[in-house]
C-alpha atoms as a PDB file:
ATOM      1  CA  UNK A   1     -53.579 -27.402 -84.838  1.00  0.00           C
ATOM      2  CA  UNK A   2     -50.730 -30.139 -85.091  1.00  0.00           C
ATOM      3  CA  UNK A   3     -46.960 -29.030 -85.409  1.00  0.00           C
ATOM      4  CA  UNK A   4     -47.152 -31.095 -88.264  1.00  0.00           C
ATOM      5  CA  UNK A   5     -49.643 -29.041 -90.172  1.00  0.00           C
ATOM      6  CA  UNK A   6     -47.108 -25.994 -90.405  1.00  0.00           C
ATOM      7  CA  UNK A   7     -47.738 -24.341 -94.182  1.00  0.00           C
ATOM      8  CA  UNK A   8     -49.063 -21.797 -96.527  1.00  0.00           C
ATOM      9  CA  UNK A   9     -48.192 -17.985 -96.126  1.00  0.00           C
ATOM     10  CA  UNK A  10     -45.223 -16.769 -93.424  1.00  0.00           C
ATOM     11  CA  UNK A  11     -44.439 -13.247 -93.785  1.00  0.00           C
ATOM     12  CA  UNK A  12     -41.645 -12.233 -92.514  1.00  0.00           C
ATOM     13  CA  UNK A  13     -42.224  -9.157 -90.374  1.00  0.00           C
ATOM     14  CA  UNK A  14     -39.906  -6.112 -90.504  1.00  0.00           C
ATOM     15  CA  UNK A  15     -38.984  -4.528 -87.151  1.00  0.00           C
ATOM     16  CA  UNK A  16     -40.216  -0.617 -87.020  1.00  0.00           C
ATOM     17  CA  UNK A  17     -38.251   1.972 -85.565  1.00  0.00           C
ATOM     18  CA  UNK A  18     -39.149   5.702 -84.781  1.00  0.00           C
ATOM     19  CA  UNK A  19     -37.118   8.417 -87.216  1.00  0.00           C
ATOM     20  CA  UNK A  20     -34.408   8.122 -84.137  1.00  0.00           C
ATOM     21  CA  UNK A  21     -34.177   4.730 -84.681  1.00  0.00           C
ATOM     22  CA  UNK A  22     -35.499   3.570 -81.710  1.00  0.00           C
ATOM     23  CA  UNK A  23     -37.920   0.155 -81.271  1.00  0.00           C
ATOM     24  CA  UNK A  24     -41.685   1.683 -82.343  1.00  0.00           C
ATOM     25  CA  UNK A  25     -43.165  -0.861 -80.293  1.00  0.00           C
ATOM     26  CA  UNK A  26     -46.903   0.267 -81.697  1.00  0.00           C
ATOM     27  CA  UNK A  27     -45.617   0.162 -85.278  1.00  0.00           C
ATOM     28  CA  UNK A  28     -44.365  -3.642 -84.388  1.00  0.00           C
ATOM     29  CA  UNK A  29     -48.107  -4.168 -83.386  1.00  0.00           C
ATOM     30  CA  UNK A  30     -49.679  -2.326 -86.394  1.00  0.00           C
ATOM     31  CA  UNK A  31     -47.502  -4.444 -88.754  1.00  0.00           C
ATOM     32  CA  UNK A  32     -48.513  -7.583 -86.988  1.00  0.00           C
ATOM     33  CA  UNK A  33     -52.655  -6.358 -87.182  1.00  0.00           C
ATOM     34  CA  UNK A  34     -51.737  -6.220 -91.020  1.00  0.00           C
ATOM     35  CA  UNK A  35     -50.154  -9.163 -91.557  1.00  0.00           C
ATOM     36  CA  UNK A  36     -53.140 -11.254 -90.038  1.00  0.00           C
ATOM     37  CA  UNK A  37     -55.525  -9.250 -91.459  1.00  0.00           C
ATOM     38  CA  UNK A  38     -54.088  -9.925 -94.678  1.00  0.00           C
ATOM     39  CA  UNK A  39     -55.503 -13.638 -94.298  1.00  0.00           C
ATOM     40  CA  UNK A  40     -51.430 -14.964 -93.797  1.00  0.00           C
ATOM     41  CA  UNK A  41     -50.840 -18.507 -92.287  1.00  0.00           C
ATOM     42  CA  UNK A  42     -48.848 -17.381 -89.786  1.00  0.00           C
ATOM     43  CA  UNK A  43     -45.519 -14.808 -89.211  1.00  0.00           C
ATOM     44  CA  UNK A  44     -42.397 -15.009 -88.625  1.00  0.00           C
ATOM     45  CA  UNK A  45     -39.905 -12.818 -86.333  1.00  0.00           C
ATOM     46  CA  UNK A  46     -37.175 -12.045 -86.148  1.00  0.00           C
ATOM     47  CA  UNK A  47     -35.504 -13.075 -89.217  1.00  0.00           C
ATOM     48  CA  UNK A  48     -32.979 -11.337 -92.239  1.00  0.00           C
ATOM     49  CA  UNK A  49     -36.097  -9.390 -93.266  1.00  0.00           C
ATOM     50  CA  UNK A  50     -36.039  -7.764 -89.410  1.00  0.00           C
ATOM     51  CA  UNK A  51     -32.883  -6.844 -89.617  1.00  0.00           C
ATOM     52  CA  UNK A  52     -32.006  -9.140 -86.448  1.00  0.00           C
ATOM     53  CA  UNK A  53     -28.342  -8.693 -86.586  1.00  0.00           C
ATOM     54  CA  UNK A  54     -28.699  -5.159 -85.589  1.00  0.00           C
ATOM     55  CA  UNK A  55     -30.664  -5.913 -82.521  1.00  0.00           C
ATOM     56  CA  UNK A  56     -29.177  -6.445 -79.488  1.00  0.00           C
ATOM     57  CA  UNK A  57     -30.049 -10.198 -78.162  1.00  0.00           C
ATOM     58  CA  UNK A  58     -32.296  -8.077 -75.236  1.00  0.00           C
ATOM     59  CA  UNK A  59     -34.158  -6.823 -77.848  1.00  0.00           C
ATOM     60  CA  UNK A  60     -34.844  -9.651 -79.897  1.00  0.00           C
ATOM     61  CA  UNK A  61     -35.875 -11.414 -76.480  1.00  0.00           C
ATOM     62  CA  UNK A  62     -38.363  -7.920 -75.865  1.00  0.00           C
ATOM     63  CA  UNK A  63     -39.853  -8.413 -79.370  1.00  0.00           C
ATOM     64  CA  UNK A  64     -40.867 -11.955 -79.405  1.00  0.00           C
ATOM     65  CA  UNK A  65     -42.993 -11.286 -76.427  1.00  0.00           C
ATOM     66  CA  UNK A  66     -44.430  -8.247 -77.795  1.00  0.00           C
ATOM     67  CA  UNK A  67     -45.063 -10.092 -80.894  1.00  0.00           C
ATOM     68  CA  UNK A  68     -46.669 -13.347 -79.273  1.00  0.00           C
ATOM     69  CA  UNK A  69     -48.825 -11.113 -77.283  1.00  0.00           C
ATOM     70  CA  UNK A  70     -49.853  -9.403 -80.583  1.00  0.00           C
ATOM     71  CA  UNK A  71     -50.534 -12.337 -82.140  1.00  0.00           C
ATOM     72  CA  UNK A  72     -52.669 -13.692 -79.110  1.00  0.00           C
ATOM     73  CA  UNK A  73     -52.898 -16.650 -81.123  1.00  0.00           C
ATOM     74  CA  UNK A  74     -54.676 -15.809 -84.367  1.00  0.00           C
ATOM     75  CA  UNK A  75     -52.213 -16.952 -86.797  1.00  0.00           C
ATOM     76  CA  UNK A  76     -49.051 -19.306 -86.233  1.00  0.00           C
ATOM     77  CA  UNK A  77     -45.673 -17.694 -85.046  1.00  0.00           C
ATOM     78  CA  UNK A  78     -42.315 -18.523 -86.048  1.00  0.00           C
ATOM     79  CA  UNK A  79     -39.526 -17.432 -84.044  1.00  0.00           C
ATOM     80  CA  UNK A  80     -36.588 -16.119 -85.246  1.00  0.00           C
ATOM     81  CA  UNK A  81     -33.533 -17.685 -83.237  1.00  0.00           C
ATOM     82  CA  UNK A  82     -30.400 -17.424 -84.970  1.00  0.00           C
ATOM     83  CA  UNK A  83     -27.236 -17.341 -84.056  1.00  0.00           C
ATOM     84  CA  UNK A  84     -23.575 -18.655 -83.586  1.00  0.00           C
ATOM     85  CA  UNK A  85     -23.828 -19.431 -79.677  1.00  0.00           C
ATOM     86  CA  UNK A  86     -26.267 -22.483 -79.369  1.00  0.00           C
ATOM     87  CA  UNK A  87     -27.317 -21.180 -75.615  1.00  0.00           C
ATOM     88  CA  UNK A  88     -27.965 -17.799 -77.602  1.00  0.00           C
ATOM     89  CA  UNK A  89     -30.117 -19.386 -79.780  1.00  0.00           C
ATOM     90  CA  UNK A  90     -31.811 -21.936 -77.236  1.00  0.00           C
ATOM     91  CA  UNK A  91     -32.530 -18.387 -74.844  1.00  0.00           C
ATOM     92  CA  UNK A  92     -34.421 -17.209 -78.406  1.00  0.00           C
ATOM     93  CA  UNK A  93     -36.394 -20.133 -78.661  1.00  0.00           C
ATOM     94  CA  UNK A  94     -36.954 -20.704 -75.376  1.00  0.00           C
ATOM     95  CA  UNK A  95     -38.539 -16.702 -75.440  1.00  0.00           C
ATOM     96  CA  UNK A  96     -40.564 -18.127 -78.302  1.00  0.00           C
ATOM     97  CA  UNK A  97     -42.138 -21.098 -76.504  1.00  0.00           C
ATOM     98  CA  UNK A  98     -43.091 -18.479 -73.746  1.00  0.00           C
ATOM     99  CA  UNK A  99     -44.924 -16.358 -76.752  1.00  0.00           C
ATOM    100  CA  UNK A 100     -47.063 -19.042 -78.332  1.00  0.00           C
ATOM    101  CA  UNK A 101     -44.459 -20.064 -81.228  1.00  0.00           C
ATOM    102  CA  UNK A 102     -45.213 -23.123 -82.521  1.00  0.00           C
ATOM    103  CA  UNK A 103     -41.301 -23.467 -84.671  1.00  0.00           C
ATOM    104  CA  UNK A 104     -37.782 -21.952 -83.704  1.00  0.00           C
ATOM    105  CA  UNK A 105     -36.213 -21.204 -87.295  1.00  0.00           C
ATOM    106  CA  UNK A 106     -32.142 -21.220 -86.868  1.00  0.00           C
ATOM    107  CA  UNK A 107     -30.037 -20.599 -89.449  1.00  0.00           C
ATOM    108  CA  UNK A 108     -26.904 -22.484 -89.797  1.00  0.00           C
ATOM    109  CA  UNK A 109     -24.516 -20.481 -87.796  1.00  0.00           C
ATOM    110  CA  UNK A 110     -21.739 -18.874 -89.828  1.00  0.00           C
ATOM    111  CA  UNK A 111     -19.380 -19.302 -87.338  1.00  0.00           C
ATOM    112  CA  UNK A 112     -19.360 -22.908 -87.732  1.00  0.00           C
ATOM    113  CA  UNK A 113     -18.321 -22.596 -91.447  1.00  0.00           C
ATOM    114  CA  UNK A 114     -19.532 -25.451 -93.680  1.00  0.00           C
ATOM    115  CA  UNK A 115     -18.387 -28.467 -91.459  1.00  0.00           C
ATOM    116  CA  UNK A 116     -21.379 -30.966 -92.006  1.00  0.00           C
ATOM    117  CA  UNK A 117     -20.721 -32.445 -88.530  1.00  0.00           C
ATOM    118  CA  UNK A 118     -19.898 -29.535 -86.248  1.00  0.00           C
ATOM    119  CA  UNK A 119     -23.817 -28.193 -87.980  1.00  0.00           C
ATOM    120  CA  UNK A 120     -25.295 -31.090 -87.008  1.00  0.00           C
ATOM    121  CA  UNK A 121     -23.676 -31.085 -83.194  1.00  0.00           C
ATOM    122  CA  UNK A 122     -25.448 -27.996 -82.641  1.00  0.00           C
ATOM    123  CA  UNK A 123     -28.673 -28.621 -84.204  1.00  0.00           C
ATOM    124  CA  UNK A 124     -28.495 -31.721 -82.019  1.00  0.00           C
ATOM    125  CA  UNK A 125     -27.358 -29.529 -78.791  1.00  0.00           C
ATOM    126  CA  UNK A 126     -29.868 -26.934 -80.024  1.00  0.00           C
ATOM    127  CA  UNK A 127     -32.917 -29.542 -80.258  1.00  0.00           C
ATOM    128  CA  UNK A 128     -32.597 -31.060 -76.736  1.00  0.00           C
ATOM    129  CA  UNK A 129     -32.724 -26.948 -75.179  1.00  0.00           C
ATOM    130  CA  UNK A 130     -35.435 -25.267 -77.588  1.00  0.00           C
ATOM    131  CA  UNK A 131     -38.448 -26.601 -76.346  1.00  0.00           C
ATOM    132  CA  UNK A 132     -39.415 -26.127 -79.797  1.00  0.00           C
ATOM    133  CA  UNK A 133     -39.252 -28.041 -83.276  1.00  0.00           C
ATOM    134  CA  UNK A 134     -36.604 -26.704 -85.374  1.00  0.00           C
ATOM    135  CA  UNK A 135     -36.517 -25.266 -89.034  1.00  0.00           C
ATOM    136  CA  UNK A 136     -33.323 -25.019 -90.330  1.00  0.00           C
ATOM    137  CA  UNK A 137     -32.562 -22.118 -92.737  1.00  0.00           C
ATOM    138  CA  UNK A 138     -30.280 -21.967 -95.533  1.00  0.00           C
ATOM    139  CA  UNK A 139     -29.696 -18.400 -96.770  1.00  0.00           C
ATOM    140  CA  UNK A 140     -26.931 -17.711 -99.480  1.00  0.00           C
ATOM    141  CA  UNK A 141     -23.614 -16.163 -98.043  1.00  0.00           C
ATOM    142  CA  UNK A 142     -22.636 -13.813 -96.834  1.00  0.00           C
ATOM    143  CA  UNK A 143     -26.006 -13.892 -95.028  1.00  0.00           C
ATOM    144  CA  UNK A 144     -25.671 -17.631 -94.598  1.00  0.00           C
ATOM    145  CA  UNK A 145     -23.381 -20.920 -95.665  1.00  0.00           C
ATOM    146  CA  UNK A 146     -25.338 -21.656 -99.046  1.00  0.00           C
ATOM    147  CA  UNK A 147     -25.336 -25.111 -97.762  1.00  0.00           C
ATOM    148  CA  UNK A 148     -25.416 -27.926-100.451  1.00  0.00           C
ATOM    149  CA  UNK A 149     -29.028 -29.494-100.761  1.00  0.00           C
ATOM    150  CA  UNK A 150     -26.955 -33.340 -99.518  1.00  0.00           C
ATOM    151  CA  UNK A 151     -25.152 -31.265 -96.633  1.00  0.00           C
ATOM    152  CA  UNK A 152     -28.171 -29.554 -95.530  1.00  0.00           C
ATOM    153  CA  UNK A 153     -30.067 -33.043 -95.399  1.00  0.00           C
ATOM    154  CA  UNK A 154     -27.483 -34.299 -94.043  1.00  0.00           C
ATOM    155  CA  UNK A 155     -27.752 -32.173 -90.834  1.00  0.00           C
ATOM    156  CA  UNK A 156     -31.529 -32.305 -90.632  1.00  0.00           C
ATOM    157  CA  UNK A 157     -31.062 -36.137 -90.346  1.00  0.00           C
ATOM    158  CA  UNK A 158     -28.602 -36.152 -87.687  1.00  0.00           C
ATOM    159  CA  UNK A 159     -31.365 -34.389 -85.426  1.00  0.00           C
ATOM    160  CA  UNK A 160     -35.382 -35.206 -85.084  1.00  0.00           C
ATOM    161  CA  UNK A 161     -35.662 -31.847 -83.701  1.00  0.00           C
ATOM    162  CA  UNK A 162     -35.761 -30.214 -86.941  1.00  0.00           C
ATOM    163  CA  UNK A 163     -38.553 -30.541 -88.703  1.00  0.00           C
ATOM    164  CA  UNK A 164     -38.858 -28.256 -91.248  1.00  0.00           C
ATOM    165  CA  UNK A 165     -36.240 -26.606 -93.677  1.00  0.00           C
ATOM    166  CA  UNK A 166     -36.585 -22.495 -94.948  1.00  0.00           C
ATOM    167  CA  UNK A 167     -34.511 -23.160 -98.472  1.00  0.00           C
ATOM    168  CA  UNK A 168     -33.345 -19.318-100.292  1.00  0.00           C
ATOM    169  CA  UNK A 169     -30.120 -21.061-101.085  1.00  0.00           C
ATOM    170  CA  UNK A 170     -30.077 -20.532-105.417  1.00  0.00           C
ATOM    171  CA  UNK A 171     -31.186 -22.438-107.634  1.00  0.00           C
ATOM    172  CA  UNK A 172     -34.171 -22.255-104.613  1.00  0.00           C
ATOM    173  CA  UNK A 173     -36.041 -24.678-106.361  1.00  0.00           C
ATOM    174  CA  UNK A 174     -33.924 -27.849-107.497  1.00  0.00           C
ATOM    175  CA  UNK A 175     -32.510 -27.986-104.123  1.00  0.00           C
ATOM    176  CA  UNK A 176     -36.224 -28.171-103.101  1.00  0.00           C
ATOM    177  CA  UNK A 177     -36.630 -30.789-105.023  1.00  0.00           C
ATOM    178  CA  UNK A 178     -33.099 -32.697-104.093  1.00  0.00           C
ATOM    179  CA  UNK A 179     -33.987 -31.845-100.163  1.00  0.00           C
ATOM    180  CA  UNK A 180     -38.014 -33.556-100.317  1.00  0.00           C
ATOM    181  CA  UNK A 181     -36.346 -36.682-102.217  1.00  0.00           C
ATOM    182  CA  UNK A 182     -33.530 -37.246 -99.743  1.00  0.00           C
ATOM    183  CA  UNK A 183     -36.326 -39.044 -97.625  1.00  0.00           C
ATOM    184  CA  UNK A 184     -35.490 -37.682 -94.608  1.00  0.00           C
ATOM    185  CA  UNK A 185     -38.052 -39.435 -92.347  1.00  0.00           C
ATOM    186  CA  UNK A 186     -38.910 -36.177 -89.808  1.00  0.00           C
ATOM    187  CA  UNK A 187     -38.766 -33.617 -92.188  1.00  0.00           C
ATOM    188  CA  UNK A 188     -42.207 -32.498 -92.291  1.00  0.00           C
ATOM    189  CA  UNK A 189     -42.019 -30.082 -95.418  1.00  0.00           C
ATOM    190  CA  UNK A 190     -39.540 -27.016 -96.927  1.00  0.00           C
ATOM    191  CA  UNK A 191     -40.221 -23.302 -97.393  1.00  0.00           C
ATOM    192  CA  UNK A 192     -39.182 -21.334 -99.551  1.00  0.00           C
ATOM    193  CA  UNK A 193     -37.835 -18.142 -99.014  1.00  0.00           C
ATOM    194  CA  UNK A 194     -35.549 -15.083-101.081  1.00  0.00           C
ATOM    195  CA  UNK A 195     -38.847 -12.672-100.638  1.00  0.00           C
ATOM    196  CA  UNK A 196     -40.996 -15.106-102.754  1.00  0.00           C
ATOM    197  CA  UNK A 197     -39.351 -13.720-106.159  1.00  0.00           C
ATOM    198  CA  UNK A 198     -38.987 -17.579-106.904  1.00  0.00           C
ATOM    199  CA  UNK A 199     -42.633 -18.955-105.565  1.00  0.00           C
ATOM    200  CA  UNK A 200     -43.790 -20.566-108.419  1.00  0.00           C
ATOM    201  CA  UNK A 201     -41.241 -22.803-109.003  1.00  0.00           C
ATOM    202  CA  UNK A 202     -40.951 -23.392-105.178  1.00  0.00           C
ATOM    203  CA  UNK A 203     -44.810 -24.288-104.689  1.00  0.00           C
ATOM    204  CA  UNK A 204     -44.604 -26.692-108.567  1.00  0.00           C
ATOM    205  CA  UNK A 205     -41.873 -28.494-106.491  1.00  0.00           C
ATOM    206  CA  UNK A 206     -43.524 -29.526-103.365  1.00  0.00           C
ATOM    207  CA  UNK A 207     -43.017 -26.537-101.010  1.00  0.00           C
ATOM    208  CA  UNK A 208     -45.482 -26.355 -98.145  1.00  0.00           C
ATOM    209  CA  UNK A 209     -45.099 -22.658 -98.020  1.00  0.00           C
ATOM    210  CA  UNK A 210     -43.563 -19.187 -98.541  1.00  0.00           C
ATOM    211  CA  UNK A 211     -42.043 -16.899 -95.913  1.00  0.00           C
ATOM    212  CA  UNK A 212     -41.570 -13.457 -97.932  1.00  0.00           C
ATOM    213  CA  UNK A 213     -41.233 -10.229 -96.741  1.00  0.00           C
ATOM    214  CA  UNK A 214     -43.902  -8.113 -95.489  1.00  0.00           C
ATOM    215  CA  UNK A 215     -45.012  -5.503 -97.835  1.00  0.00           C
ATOM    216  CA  UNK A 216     -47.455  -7.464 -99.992  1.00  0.00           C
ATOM    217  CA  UNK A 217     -48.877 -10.525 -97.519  1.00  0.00           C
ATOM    218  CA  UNK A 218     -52.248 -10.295 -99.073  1.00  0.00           C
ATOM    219  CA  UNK A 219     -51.217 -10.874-102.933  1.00  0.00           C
ATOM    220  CA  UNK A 220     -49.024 -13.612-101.283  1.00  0.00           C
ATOM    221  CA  UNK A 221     -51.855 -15.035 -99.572  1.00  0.00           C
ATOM    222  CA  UNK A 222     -54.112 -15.034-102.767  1.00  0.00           C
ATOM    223  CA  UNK A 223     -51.296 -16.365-104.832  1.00  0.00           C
ATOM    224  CA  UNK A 224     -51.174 -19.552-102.377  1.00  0.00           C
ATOM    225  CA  UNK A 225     -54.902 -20.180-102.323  1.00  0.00           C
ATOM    226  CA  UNK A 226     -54.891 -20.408-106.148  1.00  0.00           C
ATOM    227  CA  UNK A 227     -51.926 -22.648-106.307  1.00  0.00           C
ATOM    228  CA  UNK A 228     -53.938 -25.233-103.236  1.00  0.00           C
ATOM    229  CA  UNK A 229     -57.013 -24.795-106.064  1.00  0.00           C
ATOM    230  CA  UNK A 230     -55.218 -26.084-108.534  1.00  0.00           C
ATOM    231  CA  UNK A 231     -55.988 -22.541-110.546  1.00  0.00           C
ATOM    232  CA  UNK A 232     -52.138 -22.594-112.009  1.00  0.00           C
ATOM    233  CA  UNK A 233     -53.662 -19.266-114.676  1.00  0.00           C
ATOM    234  CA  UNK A 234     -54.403 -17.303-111.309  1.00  0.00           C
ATOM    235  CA  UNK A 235     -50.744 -17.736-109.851  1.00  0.00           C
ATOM    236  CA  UNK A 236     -48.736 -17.074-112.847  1.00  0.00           C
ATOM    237  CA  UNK A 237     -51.151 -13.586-112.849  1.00  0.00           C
ATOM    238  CA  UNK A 238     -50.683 -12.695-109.434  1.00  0.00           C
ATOM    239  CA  UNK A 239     -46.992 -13.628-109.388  1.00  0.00           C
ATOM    240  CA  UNK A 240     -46.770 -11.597-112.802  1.00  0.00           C
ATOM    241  CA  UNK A 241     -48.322  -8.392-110.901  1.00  0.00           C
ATOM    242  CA  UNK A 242     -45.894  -8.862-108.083  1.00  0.00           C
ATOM    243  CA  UNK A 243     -42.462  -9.368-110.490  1.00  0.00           C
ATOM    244  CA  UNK A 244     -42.229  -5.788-110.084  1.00  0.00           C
ATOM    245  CA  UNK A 245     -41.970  -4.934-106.703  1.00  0.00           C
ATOM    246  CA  UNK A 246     -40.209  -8.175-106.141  1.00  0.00           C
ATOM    247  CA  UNK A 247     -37.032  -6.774-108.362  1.00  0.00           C
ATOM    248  CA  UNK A 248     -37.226  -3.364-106.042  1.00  0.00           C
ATOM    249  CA  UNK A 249     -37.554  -5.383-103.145  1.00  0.00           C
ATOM    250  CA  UNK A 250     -34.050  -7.396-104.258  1.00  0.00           C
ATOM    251  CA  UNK A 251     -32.264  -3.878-104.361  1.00  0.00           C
ATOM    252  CA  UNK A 252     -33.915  -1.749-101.606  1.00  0.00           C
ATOM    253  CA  UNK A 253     -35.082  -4.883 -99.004  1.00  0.00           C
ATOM    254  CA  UNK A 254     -35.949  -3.370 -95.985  1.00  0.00           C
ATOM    255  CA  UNK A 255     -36.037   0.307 -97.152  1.00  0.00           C
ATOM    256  CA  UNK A 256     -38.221  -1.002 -99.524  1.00  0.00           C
ATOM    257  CA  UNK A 257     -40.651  -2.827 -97.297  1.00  0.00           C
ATOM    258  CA  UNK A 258     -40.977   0.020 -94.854  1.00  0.00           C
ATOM    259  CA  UNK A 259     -41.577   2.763 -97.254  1.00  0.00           C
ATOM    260  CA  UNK A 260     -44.752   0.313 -98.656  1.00  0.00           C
ATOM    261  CA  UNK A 261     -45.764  -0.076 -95.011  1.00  0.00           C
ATOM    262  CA  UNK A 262     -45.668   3.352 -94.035  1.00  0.00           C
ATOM    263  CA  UNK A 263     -47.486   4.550 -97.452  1.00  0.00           C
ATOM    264  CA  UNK A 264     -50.230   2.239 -96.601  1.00  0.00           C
ATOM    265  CA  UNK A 265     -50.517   3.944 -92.630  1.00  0.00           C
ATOM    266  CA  UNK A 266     -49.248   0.956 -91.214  1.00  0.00           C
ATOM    267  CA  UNK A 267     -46.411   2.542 -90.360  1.00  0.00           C
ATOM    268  CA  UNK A 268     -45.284   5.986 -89.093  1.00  0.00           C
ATOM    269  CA  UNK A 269     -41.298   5.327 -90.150  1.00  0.00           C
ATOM    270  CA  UNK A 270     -39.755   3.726 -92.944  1.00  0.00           C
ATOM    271  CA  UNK A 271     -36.479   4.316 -90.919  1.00  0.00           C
ATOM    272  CA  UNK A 272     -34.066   1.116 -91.175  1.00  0.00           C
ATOM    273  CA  UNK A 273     -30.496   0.315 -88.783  1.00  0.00           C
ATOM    274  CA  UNK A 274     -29.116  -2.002 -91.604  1.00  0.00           C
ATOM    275  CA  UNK A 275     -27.260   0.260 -94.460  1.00  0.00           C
ATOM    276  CA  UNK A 276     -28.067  -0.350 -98.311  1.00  0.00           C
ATOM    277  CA  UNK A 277     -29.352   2.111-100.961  1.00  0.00           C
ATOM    278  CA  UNK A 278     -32.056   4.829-100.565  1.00  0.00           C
ATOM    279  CA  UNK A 279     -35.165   6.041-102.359  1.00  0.00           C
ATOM    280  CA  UNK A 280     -34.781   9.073-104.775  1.00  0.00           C
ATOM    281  CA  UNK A 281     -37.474  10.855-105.993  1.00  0.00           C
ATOM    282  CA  UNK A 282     -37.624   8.742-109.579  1.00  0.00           C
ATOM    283  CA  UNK A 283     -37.711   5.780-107.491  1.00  0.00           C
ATOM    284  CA  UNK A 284     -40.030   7.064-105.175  1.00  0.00           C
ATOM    285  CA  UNK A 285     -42.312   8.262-107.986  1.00  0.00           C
ATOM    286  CA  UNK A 286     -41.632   4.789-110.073  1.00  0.00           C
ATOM    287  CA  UNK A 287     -42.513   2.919-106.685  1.00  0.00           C
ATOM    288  CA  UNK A 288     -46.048   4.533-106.857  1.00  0.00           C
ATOM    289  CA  UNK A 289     -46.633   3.632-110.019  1.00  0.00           C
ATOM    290  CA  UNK A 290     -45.452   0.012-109.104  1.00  0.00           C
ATOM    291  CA  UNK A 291     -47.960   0.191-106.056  1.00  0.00           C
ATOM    292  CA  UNK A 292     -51.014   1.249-108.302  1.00  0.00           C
ATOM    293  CA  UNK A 293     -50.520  -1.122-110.794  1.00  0.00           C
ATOM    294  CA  UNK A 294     -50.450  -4.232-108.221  1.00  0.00           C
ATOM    295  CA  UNK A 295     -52.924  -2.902-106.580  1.00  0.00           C
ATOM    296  CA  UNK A 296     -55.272  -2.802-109.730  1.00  0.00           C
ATOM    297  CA  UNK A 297     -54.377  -6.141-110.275  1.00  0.00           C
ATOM    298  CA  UNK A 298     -54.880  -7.501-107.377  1.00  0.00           C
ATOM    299  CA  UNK A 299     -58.398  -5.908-106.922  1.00  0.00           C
ATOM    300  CA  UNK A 300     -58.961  -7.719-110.732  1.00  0.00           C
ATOM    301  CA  UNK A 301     -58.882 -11.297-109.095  1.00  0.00           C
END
């Protein structure tokens, strides 16, 4: 399959820990089993949605091997390689190659600020040490810069290397829009990202894909193969039936994705490193009822 041909459904896989909050290197291999099973596209790791920034740069080097060898080539694999130091982020992707990744997504380092042409320097520096096509990400702050749509084209045009942009930056979908009629002659397509709670209008745009989190791949995946159909009814139903969870997803993130995970036995831990809000037992009992109801739509289709 061509580079070019990059699309559809990319979760974005969480990274499991035991209850010490050590690396459960089976429950990273479980998760990956469930994403492909799921019928996804392809994956992505490491990314926000992994927690990366709490993972030592060893780690994240460990984990993209295990992951590629996981894989073993059944669905595409985006590697995560983010960060400030371009030889950081070239050693990432270069781990990726090595695993069967077909795309090195890089966020725009923070450390850089918003200076269009110090960006672009090292997404040029970046491209000619990958060994893989770039995708560009542009998360909100304080996560990312929150690029504009005309600065993040910009930078993508200053460097053939990237080929692809992940846009989560709000209003998700107009800059969509303002970043496929820029006319940017390599870029190839745009995801969109922010856990898919914005899909619809993404995909009406022109997005080639989605790269949400992990906890619902399969409604994700059905939700893209109506949209391809042309079946608009059947993904305003399916993204209806996921609303839910999306909204506890935007609170809880990776608490929220675990605890699905490990209530489906994909998981043994819902333990996460990053620090945010926990599960009481109303949530925990309003989560259920969240779960059943998707399910039974879902199972509807």
């Amino acid at each position: 399959m061509s580079q070019s041909s990059l699309g559809g459904v990319f979760p974005v896989l969480p990274t499991i820990f035991d209850d010490h909050g050590e690396i459960d290197r089976d429950g990273m291999r479980s998760v990956v089993d469930y994403v492909v099973a799921s019928g996804a596209d392809g994956l992505v790791f490491p990314g926000l949605a992994s927690e990366y920034d709490l993972l030592t740069l060893d780690e994240r080097e460990d984990l993209i091997g295990l992951i590629g060898d996981a894989v073993a080539g059944r669905v595409r694999f985006v590697v995560g390689a983010s960060s400030d130091q371009v030889g950081d982020s070239a050693r990432l992707a270069a781990a990726g190659a090595a695993a069967g990744a077909s795309a090195a997504m890089v966020m725009t380092p923070r450390a850089l600020g918003p200076d269009v042409d110090a960006l672009s320097r090292f997404y040029q520096d970046l491209g000619a040490q990958a060994g893989l096509p770039i995708m560009l990400q542009n998360a909100p702050t304080p996560m990312g810069l929150g690029l504009a749509a005309d600065a993040v084209a910009r930078i993508v045009a200053a460097s053939d290397a990237v080929r692809w942009v992940k846009e989560e930056n709000m209003p998700c979908g107009q800059r969509i829009s303002a970043l496929l009629a820029s006319d940017v002659p390599h870029l190839t397509g745009v995801f969109g990202g922010a856990g898919g709670r914005y899909i619809t209008d993404e995909l009406a745009r022109g997005a080639i894909g989605s790269m949400p989190a992990a906890e619902t791949p399969e409604v994700h995946v059905a939700l893209m193969r109506a949209h391809l159909a042309g079946d608009r009814a059947e993904v305003w139903r399916l993204y209806e039936a996921l609303l839910p969870i999306l909204m506890i997803q935007a609170v809880y993130r990776w608490r929220l994705t675990k605890e699905v995970l490990r209530r489906r036995s994909v998981i043994a831990s819902a333990y996460t490193r990053a620090a945010g809000p926990e599960f009481d037992e109303t949530d925990q009992l309003e989560l259920g009822t969240v779960l059943d109801r998707l399910q039974d739509a879902y199972a509807a289709r």
